[in-house]
C-alpha atoms as a PDB file:
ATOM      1  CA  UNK A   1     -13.595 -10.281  10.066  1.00  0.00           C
ATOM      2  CA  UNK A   2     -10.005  -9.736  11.241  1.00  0.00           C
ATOM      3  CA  UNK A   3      -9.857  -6.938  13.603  1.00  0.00           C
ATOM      4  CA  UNK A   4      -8.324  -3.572  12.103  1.00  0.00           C
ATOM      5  CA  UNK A   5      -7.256  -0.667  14.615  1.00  0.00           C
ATOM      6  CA  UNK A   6      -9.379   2.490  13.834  1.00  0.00           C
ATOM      7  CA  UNK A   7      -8.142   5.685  12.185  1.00  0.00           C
ATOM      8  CA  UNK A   8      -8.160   8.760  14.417  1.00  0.00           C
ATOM      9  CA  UNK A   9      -8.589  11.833  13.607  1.00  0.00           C
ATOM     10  CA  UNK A  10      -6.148  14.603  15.598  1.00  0.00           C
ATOM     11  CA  UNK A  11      -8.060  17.381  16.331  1.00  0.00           C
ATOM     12  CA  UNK A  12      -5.813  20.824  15.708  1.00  0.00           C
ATOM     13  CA  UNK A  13      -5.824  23.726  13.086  1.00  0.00           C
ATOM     14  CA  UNK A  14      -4.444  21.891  10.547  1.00  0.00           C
ATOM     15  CA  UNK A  15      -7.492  20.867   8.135  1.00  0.00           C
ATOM     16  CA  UNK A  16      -8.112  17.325   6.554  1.00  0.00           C
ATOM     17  CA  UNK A  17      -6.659  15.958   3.839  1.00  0.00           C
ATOM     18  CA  UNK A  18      -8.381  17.172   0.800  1.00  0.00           C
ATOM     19  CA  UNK A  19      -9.559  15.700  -2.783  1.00  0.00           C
ATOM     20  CA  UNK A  20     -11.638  16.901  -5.683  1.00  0.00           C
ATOM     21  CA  UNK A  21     -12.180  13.547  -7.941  1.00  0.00           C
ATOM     22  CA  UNK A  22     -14.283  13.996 -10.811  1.00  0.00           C
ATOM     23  CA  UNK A  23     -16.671  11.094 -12.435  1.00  0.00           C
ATOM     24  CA  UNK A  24     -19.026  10.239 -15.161  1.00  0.00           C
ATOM     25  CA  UNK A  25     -21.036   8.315 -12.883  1.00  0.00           C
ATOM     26  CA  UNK A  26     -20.713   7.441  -9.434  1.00  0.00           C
ATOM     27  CA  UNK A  27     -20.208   3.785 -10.215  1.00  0.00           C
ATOM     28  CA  UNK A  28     -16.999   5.139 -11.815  1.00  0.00           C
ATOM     29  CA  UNK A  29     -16.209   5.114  -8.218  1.00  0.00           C
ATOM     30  CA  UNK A  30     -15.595   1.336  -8.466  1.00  0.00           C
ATOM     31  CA  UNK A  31     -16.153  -0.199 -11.831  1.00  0.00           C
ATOM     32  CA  UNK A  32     -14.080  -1.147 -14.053  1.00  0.00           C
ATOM     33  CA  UNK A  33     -13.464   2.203 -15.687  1.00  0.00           C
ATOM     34  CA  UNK A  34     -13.236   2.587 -20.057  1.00  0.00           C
ATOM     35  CA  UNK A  35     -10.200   2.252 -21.163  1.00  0.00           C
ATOM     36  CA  UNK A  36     -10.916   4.166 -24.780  1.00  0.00           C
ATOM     37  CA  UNK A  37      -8.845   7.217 -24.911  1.00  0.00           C
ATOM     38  CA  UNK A  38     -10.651   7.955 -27.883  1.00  0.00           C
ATOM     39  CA  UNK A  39     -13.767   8.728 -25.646  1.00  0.00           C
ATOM     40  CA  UNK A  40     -14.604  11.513 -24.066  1.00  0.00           C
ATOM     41  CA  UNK A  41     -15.855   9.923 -21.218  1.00  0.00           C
ATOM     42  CA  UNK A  42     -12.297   8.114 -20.623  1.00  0.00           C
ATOM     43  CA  UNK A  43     -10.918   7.009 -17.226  1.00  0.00           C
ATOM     44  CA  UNK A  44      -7.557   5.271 -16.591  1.00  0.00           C
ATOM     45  CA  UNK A  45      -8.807   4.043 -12.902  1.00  0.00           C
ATOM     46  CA  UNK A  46     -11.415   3.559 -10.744  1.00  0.00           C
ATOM     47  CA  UNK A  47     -12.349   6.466  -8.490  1.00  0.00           C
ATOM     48  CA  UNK A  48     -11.365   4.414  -5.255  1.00  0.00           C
ATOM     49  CA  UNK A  49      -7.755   3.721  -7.300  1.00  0.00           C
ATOM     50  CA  UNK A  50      -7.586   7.038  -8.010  1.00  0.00           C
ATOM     51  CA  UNK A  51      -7.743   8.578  -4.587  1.00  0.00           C
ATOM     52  CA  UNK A  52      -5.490   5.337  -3.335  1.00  0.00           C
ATOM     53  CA  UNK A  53      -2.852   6.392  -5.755  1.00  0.00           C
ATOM     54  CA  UNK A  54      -2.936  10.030  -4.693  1.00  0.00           C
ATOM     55  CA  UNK A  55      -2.957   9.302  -0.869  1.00  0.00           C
ATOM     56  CA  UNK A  56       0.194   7.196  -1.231  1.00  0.00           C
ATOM     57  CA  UNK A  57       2.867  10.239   0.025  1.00  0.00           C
ATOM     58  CA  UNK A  58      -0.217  12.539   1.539  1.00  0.00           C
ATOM     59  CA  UNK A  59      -0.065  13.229   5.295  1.00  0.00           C
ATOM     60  CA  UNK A  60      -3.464  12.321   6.861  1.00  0.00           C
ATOM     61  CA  UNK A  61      -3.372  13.294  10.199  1.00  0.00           C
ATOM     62  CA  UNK A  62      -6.423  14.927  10.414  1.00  0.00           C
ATOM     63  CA  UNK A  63      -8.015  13.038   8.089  1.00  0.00           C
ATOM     64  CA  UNK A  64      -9.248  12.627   4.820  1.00  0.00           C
ATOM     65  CA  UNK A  65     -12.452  14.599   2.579  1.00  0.00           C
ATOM     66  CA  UNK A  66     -13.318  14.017  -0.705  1.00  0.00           C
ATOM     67  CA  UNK A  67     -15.583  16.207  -3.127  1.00  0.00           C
ATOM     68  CA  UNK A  68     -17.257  13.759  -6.026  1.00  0.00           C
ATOM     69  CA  UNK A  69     -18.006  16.084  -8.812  1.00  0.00           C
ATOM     70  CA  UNK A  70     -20.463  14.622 -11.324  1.00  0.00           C
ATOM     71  CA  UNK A  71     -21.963  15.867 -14.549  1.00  0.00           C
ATOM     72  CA  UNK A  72     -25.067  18.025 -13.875  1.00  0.00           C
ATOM     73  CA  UNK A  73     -27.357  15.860 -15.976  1.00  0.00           C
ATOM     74  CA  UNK A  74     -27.321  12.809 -13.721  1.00  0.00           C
ATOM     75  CA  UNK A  75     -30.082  11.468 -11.807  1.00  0.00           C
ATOM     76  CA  UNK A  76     -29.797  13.642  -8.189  1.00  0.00           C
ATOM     77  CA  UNK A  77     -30.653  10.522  -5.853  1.00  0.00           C
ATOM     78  CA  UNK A  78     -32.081  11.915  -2.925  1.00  0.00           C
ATOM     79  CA  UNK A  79     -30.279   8.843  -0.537  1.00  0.00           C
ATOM     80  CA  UNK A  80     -27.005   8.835  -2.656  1.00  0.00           C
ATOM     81  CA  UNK A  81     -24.503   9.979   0.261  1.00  0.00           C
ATOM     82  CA  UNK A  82     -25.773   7.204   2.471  1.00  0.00           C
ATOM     83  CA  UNK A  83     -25.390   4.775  -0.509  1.00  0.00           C
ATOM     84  CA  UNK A  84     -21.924   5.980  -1.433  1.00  0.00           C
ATOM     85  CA  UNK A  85     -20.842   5.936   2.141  1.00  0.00           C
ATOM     86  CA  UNK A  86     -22.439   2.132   2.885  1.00  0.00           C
ATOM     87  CA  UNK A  87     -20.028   1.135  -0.709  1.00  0.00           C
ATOM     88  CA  UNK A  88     -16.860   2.800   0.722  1.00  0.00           C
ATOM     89  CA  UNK A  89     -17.142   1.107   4.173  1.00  0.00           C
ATOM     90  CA  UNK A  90     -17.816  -2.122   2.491  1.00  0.00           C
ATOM     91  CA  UNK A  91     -15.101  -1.849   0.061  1.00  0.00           C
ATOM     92  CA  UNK A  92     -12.418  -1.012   2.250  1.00  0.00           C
ATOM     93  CA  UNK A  93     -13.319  -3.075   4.985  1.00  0.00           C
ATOM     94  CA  UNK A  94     -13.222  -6.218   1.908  1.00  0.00           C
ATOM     95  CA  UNK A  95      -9.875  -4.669   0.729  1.00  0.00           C
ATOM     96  CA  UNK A  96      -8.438  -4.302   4.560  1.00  0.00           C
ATOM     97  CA  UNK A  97      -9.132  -7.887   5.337  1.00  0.00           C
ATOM     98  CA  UNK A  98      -7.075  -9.137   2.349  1.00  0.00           C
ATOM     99  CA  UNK A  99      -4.404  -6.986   3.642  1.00  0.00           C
ATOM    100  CA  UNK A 100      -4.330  -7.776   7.100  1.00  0.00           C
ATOM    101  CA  UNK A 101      -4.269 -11.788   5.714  1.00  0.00           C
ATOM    102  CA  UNK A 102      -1.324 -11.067   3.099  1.00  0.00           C
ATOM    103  CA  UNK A 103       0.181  -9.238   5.801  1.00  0.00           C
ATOM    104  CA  UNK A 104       0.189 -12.262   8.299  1.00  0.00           C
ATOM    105  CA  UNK A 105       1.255 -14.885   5.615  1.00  0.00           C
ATOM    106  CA  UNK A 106       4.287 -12.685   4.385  1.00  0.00           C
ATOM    107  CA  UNK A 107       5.129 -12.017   8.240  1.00  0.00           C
ATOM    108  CA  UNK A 108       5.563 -15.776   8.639  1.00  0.00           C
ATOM    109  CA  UNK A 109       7.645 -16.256   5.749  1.00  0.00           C
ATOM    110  CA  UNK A 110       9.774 -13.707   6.518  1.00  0.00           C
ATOM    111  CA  UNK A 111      10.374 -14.789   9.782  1.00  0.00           C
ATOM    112  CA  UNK A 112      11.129 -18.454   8.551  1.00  0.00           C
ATOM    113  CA  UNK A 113      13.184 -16.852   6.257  1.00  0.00           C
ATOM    114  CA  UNK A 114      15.675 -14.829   8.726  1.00  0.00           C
ATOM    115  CA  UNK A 115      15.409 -18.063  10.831  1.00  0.00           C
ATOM    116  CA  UNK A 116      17.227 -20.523   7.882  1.00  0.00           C
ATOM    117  CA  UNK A 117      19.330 -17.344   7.349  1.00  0.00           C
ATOM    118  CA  UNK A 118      20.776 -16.857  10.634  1.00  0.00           C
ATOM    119  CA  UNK A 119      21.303 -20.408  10.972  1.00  0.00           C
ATOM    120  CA  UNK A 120      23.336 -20.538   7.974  1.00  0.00           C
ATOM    121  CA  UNK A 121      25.371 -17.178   9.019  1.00  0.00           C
ATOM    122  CA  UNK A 122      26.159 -19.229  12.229  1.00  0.00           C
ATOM    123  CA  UNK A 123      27.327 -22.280  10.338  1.00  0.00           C
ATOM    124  CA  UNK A 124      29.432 -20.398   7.723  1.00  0.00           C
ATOM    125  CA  UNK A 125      31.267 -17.836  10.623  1.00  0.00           C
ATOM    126  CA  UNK A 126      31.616 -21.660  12.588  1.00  0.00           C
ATOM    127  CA  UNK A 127      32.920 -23.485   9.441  1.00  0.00           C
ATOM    128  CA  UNK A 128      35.126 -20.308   7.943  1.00  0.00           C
ATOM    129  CA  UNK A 129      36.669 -20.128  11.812  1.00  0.00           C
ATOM    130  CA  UNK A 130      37.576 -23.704  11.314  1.00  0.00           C
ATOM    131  CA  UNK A 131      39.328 -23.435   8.463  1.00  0.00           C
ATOM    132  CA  UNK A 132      41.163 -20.357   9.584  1.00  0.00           C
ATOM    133  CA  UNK A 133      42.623 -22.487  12.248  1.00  0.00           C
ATOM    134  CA  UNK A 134      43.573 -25.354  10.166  1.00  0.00           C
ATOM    135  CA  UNK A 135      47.166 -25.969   9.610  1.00  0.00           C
ATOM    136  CA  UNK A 136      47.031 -28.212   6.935  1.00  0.00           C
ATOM    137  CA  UNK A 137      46.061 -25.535   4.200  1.00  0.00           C
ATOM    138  CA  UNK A 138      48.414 -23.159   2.809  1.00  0.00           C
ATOM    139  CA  UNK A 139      47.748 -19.448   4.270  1.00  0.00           C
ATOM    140  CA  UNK A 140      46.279 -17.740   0.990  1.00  0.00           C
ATOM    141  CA  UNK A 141      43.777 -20.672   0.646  1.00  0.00           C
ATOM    142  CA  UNK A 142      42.769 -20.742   4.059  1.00  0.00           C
ATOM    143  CA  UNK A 143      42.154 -16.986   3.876  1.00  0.00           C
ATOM    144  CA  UNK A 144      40.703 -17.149   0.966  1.00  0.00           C
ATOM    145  CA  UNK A 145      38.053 -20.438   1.728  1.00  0.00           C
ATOM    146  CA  UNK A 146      37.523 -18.509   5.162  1.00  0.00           C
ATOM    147  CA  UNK A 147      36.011 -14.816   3.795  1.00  0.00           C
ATOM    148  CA  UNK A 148      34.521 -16.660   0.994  1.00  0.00           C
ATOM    149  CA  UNK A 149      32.074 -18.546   3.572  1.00  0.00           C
ATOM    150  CA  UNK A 150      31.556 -15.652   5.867  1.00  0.00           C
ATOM    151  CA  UNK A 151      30.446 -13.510   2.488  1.00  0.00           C
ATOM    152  CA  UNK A 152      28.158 -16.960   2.226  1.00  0.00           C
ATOM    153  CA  UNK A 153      26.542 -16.821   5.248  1.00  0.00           C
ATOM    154  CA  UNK A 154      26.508 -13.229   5.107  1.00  0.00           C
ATOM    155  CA  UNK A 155      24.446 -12.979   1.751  1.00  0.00           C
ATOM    156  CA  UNK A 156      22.276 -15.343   2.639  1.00  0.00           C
ATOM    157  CA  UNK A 157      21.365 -13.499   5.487  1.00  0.00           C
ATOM    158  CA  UNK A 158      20.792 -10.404   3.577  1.00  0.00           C
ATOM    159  CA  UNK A 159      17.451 -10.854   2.000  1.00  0.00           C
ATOM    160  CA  UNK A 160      15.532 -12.294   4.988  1.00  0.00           C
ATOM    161  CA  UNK A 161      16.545  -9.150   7.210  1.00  0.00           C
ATOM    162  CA  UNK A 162      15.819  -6.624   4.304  1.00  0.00           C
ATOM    163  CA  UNK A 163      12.547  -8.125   3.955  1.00  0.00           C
ATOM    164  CA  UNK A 164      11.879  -8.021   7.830  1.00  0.00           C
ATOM    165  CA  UNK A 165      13.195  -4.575   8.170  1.00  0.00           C
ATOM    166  CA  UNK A 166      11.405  -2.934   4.564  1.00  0.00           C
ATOM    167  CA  UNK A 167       9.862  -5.522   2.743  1.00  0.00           C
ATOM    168  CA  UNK A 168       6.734  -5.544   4.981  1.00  0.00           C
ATOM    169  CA  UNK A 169       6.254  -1.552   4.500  1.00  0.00           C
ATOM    170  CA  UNK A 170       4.489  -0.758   1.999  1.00  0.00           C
ATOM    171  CA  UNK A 171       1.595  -3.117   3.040  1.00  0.00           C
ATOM    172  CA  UNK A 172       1.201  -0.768   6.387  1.00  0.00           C
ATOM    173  CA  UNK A 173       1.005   2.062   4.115  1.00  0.00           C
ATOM    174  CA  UNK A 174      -1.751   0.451   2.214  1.00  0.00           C
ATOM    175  CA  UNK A 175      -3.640  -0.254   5.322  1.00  0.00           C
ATOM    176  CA  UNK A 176      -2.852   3.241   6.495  1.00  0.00           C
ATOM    177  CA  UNK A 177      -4.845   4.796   3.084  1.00  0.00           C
ATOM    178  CA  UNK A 178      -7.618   2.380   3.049  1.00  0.00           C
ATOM    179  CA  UNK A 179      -8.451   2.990   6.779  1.00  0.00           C
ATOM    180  CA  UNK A 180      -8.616   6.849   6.044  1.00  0.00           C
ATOM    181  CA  UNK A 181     -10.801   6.104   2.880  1.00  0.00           C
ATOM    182  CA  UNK A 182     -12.932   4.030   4.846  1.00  0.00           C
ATOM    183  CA  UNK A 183     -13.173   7.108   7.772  1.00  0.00           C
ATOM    184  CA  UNK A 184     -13.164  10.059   4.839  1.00  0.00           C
ATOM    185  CA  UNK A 185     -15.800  12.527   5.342  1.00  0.00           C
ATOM    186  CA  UNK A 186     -17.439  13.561   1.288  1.00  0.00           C
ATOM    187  CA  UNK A 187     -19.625  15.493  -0.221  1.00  0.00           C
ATOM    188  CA  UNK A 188     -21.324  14.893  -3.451  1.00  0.00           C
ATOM    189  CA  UNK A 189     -21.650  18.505  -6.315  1.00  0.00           C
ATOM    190  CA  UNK A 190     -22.912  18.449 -10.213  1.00  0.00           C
ATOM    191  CA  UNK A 191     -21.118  20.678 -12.395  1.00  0.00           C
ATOM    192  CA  UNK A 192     -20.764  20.477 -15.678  1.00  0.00           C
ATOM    193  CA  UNK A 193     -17.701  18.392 -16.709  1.00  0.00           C
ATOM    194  CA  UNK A 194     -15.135  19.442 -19.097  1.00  0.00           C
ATOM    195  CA  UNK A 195     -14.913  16.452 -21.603  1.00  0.00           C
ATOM    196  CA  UNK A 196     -10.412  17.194 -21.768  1.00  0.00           C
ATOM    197  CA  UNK A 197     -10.371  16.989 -18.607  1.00  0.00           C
ATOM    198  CA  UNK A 198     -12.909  14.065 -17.529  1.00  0.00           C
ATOM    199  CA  UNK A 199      -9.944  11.886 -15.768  1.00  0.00           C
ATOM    200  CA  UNK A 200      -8.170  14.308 -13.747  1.00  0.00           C
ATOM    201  CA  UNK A 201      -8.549  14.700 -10.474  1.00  0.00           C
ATOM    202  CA  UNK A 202      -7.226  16.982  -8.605  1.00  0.00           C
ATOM    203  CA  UNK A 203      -5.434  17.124  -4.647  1.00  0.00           C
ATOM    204  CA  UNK A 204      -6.353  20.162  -3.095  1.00  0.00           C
END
């Protein structure tokens, strides 16, 4: 298992990071979830996808708790916390690992990629300094021949080094949320669900 740094939690004033999700089932948490509008019981994600996509701008400093809310007529398992925590550990340490690996094999593209890119910057400022010093070209053409290879070498440059500088970012942020979903704190309630409202969830 590729090693993944741990997500601290800063002690202060400020509290955690809170979430109220609400499910049918707490296998909603994961599986696959209906796609029926015409259902009452209709989700558009997975629980886990849920709280991923609302994580995605939140600060999480001081952590992350969520509150499951689950219809009132489930089975109360007495050993369901330590179930649901064993799942979210082993989900996000599954989904981390395929991170960190994507993470590595884009890292050594891009860095192939800014290689061929600043050696073909170097060739085009060599080649378009040539020409700017040849004498057997009429001035407008040499000028012209001469920016039109540094703008070369200068575009091809341009993607590798956006990619190096941004392109890698929004994989960090994923690892960020998944390590504070795999540290979040929960606890589990049983209300009574309102059937409208069955696939909101709500960020406290």
């Amino acid at each position: 298992m590729t090693h993944l740094p741990s997500f601290q939690r800063h002690s202060g004033t400020e509290p955690s990071h809170t979430i109220s999700l609400k499910l049918n089932d707490i296998h909603d948490l994961f599986a696959v979830p209906r796609h029926n509008a015409f259902k009452d019981d209709y989700l558009p994600l997975s629980g886990i996808d849920q709280i991923a996509l609302q994580l995605r701008k939140a600060r999480l400093h001081n952590g992350l708790h969520v509150t499951f809310l689950l219809p009132s007529g489930v089975n109360q398992e007495s050993d369901l916390e330590a179930e649901v925590q064993a799942a979210i550990r082993r989900y996000c340490n599954t989904r981390l690992d395929y991170l960190m690996f994507e993470m590595k094999a884009r890292q050594l593209s891009v860095i192939r990629s800014l290689q061929i890119g600043v050696v073909t910057l170097g060739a085009s400022l060599a080649l378009a300094a040539a020409i700017s010093r040849a004498e057997g070209i009429v001035e407008w053409l040499r000028t012209l021949l001469s920016n039109s290879i540094s703008i070369f070498g200068s575009v091809a440059l341009w993607s590798p080094a956006d990619a190096f500088l941004f392109g890698l970012r929004p994989m960090y942020n994923d690892v960020r949320i998944y390590l504070a979903i795999r540290n979040t704190t929960f606890d589990i309630q049983y209300d009574q669900l309102d059937p409208t409202s069955l696939a909101a969830s709500k960020v406290m």
